[in-house]
PDB file of N, CA and C in Angstrom:
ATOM      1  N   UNK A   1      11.053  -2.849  10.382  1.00  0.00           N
ATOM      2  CA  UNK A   1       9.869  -3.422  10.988  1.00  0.00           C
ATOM      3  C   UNK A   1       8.965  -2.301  11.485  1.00  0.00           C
ATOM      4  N   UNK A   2       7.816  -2.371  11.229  1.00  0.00           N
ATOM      5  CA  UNK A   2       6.575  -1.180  11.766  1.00  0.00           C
ATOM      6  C   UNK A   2       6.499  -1.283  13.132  1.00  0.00           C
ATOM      7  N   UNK A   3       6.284  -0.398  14.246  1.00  0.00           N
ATOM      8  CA  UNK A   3       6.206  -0.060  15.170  1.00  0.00           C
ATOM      9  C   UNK A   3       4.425  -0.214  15.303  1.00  0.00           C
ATOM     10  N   UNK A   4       4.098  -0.062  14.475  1.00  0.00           N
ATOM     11  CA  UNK A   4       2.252   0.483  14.902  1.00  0.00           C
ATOM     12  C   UNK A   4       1.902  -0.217  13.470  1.00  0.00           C
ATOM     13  N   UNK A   5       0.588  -1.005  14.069  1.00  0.00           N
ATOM     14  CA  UNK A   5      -0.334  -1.263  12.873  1.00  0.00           C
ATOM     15  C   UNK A   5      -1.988  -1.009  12.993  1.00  0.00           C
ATOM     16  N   UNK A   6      -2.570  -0.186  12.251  1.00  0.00           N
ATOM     17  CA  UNK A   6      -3.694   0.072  11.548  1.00  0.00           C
ATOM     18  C   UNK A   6      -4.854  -1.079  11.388  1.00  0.00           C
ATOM     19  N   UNK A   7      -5.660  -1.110  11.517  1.00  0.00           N
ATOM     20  CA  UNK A   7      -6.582  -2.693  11.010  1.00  0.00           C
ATOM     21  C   UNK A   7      -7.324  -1.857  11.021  1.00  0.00           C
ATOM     22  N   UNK A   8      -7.766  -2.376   9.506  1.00  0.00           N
ATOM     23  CA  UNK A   8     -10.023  -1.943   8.647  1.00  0.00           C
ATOM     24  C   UNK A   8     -10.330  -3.161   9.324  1.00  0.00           C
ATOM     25  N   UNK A   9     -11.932  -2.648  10.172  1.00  0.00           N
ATOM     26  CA  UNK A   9     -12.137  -3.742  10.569  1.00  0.00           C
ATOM     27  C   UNK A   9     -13.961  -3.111  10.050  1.00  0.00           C
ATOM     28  N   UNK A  10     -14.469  -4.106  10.606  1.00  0.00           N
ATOM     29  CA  UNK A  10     -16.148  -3.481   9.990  1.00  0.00           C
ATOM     30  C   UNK A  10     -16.652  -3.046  11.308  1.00  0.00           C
ATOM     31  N   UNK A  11     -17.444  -1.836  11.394  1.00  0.00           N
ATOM     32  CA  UNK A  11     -17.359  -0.978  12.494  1.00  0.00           C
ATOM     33  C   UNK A  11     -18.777  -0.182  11.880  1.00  0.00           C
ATOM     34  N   UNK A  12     -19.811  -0.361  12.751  1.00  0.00           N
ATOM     35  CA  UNK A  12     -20.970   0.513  12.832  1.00  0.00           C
ATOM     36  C   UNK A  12     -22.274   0.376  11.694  1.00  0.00           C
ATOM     37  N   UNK A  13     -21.904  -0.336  10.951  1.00  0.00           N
ATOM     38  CA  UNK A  13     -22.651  -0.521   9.764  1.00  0.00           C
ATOM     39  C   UNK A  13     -21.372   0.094   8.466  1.00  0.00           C
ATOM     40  N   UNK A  14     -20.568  -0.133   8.777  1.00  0.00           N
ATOM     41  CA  UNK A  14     -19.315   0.530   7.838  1.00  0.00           C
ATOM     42  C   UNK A  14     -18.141   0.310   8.102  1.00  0.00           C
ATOM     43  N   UNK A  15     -17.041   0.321   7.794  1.00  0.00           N
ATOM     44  CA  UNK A  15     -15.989   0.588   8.234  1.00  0.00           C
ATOM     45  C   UNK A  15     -14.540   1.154   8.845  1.00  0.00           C
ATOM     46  N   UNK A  16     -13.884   1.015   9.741  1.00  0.00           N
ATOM     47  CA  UNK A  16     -13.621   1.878  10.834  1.00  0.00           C
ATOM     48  C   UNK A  16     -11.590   1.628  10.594  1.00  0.00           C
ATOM     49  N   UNK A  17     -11.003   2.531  11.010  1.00  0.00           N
ATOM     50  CA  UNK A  17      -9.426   1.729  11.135  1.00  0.00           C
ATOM     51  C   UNK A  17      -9.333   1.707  12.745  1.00  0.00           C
ATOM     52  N   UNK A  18      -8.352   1.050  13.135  1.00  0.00           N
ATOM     53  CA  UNK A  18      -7.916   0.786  14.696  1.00  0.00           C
ATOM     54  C   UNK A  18      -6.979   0.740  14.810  1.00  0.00           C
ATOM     55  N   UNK A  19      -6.382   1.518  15.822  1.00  0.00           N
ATOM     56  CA  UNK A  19      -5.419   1.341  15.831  1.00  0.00           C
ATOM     57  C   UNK A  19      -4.848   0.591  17.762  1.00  0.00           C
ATOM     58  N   UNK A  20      -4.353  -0.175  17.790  1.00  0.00           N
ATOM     59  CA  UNK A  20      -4.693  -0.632  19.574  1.00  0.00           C
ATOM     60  C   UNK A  20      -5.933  -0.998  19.854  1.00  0.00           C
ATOM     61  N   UNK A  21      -6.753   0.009  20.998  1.00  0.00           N
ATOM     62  CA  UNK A  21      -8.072  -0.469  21.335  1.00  0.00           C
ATOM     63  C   UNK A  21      -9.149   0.533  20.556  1.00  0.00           C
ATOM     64  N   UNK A  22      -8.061   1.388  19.805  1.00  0.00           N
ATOM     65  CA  UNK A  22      -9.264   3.066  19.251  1.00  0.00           C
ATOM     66  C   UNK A  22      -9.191   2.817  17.944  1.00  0.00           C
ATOM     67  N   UNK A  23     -10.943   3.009  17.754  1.00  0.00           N
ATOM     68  CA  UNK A  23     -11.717   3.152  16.457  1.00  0.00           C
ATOM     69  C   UNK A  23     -11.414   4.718  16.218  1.00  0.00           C
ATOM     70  N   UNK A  24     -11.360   4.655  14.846  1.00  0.00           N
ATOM     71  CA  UNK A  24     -12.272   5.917  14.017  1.00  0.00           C
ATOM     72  C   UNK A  24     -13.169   5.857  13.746  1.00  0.00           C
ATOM     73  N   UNK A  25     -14.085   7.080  13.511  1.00  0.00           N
ATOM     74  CA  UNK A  25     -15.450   7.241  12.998  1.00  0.00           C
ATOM     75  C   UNK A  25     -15.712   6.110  11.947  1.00  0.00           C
ATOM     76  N   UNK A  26     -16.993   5.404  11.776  1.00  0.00           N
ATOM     77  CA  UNK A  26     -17.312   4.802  10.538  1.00  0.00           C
ATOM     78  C   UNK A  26     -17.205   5.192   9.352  1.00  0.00           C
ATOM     79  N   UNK A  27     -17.154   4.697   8.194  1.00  0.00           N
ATOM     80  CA  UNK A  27     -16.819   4.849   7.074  1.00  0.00           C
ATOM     81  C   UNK A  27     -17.726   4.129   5.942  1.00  0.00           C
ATOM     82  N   UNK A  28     -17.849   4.169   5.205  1.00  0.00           N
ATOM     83  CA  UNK A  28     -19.154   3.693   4.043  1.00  0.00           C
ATOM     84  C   UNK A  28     -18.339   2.511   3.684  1.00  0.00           C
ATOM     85  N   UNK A  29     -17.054   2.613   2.994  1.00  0.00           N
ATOM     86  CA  UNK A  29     -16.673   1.580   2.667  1.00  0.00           C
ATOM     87  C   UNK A  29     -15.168   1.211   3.107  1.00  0.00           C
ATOM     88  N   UNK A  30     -14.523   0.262   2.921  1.00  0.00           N
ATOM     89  CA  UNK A  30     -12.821  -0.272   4.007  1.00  0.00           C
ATOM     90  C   UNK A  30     -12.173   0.836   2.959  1.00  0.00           C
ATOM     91  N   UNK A  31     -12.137   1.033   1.387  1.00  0.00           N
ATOM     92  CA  UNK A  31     -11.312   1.973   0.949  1.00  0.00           C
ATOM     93  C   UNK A  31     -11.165   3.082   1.473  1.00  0.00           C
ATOM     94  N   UNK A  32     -12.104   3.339   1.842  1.00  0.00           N
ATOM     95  CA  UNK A  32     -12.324   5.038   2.753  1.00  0.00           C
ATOM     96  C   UNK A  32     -11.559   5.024   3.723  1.00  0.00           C
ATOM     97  N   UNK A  33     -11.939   3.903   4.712  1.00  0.00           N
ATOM     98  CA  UNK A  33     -11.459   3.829   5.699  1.00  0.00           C
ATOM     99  C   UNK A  33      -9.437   3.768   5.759  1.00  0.00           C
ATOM    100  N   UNK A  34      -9.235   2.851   4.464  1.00  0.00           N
ATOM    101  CA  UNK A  34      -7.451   2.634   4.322  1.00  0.00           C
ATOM    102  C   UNK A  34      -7.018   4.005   4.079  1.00  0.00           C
ATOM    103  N   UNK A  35      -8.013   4.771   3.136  1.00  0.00           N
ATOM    104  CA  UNK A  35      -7.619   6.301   2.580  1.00  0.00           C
ATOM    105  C   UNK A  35      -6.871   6.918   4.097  1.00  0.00           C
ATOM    106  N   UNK A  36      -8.054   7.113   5.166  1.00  0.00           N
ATOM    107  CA  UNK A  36      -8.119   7.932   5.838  1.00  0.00           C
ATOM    108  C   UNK A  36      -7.021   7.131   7.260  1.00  0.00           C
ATOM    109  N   UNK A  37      -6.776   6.268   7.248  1.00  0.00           N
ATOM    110  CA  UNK A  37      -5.568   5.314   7.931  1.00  0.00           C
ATOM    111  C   UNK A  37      -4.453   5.696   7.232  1.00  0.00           C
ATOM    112  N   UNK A  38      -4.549   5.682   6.022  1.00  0.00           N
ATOM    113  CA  UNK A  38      -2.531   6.405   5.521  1.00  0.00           C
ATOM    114  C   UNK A  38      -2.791   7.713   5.624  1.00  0.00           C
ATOM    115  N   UNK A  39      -3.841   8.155   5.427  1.00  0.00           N
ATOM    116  CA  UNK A  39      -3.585   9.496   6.111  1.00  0.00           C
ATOM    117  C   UNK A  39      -2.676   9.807   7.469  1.00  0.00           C
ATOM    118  N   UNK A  40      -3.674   8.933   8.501  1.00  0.00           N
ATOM    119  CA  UNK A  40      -2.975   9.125   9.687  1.00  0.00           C
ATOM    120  C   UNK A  40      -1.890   8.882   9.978  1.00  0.00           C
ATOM    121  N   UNK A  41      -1.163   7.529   9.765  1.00  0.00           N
ATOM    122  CA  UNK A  41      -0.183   7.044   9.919  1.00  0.00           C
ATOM    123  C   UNK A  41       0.833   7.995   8.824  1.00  0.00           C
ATOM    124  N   UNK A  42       0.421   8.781   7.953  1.00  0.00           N
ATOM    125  CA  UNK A  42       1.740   9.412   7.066  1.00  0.00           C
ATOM    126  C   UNK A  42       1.801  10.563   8.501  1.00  0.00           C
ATOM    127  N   UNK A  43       1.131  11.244   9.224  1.00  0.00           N
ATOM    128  CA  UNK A  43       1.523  12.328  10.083  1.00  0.00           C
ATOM    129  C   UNK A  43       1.576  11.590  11.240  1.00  0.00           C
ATOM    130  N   UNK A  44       1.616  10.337  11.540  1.00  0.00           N
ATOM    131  CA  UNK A  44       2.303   9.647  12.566  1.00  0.00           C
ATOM    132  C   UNK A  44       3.695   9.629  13.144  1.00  0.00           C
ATOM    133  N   UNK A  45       4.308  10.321  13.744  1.00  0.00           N
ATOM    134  CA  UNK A  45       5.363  10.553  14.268  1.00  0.00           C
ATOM    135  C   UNK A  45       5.645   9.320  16.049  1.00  0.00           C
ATOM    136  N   UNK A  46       6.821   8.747  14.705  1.00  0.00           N
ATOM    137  CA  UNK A  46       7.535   7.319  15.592  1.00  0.00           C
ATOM    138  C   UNK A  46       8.445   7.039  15.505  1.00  0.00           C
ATOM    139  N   UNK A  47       9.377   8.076  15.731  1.00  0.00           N
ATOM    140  CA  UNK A  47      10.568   8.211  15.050  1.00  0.00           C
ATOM    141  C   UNK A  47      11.436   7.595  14.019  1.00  0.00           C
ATOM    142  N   UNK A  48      12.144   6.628  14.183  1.00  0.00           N
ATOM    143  CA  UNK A  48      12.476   6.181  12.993  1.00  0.00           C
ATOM    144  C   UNK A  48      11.373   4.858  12.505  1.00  0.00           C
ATOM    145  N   UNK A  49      10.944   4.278  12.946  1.00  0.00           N
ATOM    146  CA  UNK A  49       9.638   3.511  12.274  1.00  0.00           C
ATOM    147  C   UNK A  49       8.971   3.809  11.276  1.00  0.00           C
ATOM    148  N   UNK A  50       8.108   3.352  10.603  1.00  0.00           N
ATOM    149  CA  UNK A  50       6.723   3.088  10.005  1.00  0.00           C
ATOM    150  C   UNK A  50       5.472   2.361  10.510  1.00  0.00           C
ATOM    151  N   UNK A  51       4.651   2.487   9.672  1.00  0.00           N
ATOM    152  CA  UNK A  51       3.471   1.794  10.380  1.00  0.00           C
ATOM    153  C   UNK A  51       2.992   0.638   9.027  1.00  0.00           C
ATOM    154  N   UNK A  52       2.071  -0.242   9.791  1.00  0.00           N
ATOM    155  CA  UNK A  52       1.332  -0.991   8.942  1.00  0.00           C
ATOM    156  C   UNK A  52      -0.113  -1.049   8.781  1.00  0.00           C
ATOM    157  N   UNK A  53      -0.661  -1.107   7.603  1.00  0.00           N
ATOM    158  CA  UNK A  53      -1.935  -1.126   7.228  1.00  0.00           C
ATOM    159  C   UNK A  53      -2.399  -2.245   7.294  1.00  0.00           C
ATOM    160  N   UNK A  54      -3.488  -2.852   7.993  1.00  0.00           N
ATOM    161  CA  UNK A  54      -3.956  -4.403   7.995  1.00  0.00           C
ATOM    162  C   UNK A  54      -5.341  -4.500   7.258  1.00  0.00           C
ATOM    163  N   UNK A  55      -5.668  -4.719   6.453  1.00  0.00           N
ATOM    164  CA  UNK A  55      -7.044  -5.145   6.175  1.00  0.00           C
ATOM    165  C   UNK A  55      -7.088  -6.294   5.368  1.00  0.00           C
ATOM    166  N   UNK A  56      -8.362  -6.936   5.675  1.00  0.00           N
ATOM    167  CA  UNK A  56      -9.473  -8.045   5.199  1.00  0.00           C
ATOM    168  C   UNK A  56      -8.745  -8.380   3.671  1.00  0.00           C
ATOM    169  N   UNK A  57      -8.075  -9.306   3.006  1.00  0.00           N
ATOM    170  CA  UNK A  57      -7.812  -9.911   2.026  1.00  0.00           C
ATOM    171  C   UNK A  57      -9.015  -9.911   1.434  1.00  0.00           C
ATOM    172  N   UNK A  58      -9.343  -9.170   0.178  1.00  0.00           N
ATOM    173  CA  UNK A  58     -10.910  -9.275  -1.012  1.00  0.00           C
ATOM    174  C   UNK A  58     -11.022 -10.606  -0.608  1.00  0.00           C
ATOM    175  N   UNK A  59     -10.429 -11.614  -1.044  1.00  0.00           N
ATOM    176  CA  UNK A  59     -10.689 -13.041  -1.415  1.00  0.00           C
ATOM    177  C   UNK A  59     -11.083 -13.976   0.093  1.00  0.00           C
ATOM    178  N   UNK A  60     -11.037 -13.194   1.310  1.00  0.00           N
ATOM    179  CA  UNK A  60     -11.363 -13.861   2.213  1.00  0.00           C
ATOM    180  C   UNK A  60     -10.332 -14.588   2.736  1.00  0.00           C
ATOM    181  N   UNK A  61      -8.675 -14.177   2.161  1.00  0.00           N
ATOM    182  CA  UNK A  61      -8.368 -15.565   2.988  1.00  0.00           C
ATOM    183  C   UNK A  61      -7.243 -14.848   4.049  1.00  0.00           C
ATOM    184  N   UNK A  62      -7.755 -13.844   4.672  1.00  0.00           N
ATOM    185  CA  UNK A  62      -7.092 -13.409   5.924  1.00  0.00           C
ATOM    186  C   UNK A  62      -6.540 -12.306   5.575  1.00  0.00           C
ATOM    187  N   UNK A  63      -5.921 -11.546   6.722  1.00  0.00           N
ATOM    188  CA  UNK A  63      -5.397 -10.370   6.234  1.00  0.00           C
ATOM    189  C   UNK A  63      -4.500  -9.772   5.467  1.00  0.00           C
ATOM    190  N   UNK A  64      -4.482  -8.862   4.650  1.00  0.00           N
ATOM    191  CA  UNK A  64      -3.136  -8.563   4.171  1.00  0.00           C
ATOM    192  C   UNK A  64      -2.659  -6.947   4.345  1.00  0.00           C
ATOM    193  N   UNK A  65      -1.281  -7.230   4.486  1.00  0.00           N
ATOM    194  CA  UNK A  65       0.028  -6.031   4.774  1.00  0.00           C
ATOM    195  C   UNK A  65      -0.027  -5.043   4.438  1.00  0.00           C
ATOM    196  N   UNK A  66      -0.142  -3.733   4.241  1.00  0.00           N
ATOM    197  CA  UNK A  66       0.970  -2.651   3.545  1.00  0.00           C
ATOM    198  C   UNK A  66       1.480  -1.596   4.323  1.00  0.00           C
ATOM    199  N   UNK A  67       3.135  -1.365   4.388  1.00  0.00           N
ATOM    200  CA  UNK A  67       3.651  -1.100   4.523  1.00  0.00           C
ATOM    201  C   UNK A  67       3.502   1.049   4.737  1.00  0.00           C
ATOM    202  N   UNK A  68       3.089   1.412   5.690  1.00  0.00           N
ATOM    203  CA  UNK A  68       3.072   2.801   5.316  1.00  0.00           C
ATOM    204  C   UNK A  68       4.265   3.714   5.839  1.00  0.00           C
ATOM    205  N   UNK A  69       4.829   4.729   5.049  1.00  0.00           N
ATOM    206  CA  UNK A  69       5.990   5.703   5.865  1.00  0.00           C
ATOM    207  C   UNK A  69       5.079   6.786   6.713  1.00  0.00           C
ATOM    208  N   UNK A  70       5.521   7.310   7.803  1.00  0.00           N
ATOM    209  CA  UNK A  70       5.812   7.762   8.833  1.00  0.00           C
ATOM    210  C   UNK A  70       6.253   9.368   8.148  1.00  0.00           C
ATOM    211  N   UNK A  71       5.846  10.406   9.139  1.00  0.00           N
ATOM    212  CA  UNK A  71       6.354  11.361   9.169  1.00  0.00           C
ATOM    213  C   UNK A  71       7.800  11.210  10.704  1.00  0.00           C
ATOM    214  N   UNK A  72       9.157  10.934   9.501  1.00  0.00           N
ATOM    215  CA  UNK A  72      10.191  10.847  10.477  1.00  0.00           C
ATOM    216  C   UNK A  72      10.815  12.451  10.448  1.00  0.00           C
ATOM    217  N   UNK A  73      10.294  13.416  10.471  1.00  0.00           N
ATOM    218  CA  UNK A  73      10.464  15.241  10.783  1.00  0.00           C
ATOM    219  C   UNK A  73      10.458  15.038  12.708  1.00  0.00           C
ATOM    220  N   UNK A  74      11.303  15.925  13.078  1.00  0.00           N
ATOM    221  CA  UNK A  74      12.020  16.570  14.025  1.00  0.00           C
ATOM    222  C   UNK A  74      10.466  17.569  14.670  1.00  0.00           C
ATOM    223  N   UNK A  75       9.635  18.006  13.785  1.00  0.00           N
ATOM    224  CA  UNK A  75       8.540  18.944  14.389  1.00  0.00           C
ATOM    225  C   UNK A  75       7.309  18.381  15.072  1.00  0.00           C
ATOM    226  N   UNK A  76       6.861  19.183  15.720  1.00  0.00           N
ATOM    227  CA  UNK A  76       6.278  18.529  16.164  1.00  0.00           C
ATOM    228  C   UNK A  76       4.755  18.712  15.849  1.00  0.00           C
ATOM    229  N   UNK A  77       3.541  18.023  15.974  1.00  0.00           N
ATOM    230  CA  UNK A  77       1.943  18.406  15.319  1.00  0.00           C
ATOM    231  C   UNK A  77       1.209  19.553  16.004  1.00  0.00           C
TER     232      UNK A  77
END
């Protein structure tokens, strides 16, 4: 089960990931934005967890899942 989840949400005239109550910078489009969310969440350190990616279903009909791994390393950033 993921410890932390991610949501593209539409943010500024673009789109943003969130994670809790914190935005990232805007983004032109939600792909950008998922790019730069598995980014984060791959150097996310939570120990044995993962995280989840939430965004907007294309088709409108609510959100959908994906599953991201975690940097589970001993070092620290």
């Amino acid at each position: 089960m993921a410890d932390i989840t991610y949501q593209i949400v539409p943010h500024d005239s673009g789109w943003a990931y969130k994670l809790g109550d914190t935005l990232s910078e805007p983004y032109a489009t939600a792909e950008q934005a998922m790019d730069r969310a598995r980014n984060a969440a791959a150097r996310q350190k939570i120990g044995n967890g993962d995280a989840l990616l939430a965004y907007p279903a294309p088709d409108g009909s609510g959100w959908k899942f994906q599953q991201i791994e975690t940097d589970k390393g001993n070092g620290r950033l």
